[in-house]
N, C-alpha and C. Protein backbone atom coordinates (compact mmCIF):
# COMPACT_ATOMS: atom_id res chain seq x y z
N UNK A 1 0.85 -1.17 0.00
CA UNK A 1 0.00 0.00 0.00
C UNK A 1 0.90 1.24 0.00
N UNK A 2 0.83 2.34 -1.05
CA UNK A 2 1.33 3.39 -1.33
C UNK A 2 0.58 4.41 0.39
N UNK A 3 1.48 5.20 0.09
CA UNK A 3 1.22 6.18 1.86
C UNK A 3 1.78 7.46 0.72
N UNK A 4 0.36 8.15 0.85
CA UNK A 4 0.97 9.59 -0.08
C UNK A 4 1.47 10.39 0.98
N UNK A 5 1.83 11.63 0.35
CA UNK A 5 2.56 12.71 1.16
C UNK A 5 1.44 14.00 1.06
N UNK A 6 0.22 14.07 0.19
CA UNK A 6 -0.61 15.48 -0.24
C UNK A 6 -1.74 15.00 -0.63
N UNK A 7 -2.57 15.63 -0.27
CA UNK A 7 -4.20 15.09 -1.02
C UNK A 7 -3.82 15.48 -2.92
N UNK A 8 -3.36 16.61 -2.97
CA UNK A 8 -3.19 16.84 -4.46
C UNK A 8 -2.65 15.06 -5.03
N UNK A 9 -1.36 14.30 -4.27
CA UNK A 9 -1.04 13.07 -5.04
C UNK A 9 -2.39 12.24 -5.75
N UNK A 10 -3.42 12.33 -4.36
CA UNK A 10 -4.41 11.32 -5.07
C UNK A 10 -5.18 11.74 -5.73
N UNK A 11 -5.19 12.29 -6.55
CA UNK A 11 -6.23 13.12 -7.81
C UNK A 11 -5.49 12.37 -8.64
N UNK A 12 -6.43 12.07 -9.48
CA UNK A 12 -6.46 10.96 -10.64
C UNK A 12 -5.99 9.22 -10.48
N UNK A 13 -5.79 9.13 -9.36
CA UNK A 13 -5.77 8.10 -9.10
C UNK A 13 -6.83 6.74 -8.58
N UNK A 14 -7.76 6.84 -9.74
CA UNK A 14 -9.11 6.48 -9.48
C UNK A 14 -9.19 5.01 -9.94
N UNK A 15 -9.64 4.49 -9.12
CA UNK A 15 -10.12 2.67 -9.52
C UNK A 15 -11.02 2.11 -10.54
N UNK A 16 -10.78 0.77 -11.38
CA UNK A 16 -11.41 0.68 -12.39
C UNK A 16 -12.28 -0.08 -11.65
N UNK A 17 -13.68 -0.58 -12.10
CA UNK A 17 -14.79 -1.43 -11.47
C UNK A 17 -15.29 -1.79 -13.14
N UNK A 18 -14.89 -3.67 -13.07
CA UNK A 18 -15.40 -4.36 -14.28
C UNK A 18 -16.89 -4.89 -13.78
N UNK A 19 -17.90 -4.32 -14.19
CA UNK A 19 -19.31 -4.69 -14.45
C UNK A 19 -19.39 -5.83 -15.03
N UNK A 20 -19.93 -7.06 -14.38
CA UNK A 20 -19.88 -8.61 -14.86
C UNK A 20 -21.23 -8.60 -14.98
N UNK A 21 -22.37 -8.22 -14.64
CA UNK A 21 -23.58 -8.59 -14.48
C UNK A 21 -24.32 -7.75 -15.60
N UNK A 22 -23.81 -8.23 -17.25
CA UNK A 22 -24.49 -7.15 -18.41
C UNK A 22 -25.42 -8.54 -19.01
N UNK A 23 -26.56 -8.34 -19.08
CA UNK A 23 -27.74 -9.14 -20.15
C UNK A 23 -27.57 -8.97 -21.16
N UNK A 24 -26.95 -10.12 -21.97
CA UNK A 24 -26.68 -10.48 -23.63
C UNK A 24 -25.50 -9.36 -23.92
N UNK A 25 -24.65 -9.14 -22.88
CA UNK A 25 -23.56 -8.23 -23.69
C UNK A 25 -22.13 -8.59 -24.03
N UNK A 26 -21.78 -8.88 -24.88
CA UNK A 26 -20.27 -9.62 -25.09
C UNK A 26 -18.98 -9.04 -24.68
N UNK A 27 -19.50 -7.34 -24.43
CA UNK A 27 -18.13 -6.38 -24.32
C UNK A 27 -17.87 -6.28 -23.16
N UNK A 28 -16.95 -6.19 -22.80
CA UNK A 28 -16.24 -5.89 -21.28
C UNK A 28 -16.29 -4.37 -20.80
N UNK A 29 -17.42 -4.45 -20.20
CA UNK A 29 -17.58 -2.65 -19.45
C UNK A 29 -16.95 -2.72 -18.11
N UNK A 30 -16.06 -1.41 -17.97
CA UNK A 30 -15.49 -0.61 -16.84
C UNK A 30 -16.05 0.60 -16.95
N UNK A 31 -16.31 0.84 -15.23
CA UNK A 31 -16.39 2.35 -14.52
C UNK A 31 -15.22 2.67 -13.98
N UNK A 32 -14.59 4.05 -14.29
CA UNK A 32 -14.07 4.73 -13.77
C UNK A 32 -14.52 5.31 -12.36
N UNK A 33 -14.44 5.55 -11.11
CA UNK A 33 -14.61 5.53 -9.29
C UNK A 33 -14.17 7.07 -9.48
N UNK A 34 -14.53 7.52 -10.26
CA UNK A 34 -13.84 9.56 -10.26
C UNK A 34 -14.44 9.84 -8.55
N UNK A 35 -15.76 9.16 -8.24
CA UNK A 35 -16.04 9.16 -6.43
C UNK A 35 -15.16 9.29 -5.63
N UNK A 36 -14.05 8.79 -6.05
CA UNK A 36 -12.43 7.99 -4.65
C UNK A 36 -11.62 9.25 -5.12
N UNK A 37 -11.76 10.10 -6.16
CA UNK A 37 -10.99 11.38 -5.88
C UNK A 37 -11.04 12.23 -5.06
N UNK A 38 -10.04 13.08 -4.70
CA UNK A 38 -10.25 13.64 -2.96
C UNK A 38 -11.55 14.58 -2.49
N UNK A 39 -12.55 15.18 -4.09
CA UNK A 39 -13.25 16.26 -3.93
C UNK A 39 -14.12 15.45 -4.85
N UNK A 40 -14.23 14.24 -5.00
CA UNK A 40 -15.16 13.24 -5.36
C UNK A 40 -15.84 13.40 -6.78
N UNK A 41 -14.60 13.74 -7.66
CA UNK A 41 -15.55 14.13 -9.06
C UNK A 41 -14.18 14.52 -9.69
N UNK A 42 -14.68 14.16 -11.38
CA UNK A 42 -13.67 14.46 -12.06
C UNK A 42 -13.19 15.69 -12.55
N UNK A 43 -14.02 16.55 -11.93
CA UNK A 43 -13.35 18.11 -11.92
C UNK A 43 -12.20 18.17 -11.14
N UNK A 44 -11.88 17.16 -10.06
CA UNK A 44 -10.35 17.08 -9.58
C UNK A 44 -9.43 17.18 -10.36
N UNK A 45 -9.51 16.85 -11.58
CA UNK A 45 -8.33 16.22 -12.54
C UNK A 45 -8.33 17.61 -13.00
N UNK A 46 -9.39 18.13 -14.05
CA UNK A 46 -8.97 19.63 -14.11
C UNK A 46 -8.52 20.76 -13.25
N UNK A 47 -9.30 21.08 -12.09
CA UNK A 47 -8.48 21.91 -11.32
C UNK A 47 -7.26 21.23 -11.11
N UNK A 48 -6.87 20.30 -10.93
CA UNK A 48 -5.82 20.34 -10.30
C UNK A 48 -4.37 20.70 -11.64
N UNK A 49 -4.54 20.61 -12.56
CA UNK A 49 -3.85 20.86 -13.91
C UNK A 49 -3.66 22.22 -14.06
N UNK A 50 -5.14 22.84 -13.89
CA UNK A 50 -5.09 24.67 -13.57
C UNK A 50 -3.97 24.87 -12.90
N UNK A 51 -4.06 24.42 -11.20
CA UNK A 51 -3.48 24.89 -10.18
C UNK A 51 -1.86 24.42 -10.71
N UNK A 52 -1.70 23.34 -11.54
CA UNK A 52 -0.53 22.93 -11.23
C UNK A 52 0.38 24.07 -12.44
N UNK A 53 -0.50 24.55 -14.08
CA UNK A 53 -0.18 25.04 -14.89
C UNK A 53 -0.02 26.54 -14.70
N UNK A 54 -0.84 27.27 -13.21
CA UNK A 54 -0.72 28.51 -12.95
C UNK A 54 0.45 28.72 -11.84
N UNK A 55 1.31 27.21 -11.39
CA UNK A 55 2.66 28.09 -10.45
C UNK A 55 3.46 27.37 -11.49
N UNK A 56 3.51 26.46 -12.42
CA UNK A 56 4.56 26.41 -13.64
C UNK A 56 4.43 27.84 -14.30
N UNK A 57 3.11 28.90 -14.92
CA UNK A 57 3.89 29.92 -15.33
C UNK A 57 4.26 31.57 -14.30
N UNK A 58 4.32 30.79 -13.16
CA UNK A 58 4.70 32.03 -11.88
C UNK A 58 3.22 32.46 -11.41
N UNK A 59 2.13 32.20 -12.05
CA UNK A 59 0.88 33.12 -11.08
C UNK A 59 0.73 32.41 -10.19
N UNK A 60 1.34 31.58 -9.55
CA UNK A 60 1.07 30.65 -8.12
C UNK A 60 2.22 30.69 -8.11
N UNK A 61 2.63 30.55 -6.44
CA UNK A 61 4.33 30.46 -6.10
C UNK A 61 3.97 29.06 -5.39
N UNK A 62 4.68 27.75 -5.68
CA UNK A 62 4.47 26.85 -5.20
C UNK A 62 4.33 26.65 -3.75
N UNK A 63 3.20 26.03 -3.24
CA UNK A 63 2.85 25.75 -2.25
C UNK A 63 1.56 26.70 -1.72
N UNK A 64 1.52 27.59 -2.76
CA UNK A 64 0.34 28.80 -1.95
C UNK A 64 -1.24 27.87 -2.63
């Protein structure tokens, strides 16, 4: 078991769930758990790209 260091680490790090119980379906369906992200939705993944792309060009000083 991984032990992060920041809630930011676990954004995007979301679990696959294979759906076995499909009537007459041959294809193999997965859900993406975007739920288990820290703010429970896949708008995590974007903000967090914002936040990370606005102290790469200086309008955030890392860590603020």
């Amino acid at each position: 078991m991984k032990i992060y260091q920041s809630v930011s680490e676990l954004v995007g790090h979301t679990p696959l769930l294979e759906i076995n119980r499909q009537a007459g379906n041959s294809c193999r369906l997965l859900a993406k758990l975007e739920c288990f992200n820290p703010g429970g939705s896949a708008k995590d993944r974007a903000a967090k790209a914002m936040l990370d792309d606005a102290e790469k060009r200086g309008f955030l000083k890392p860590g603020a």
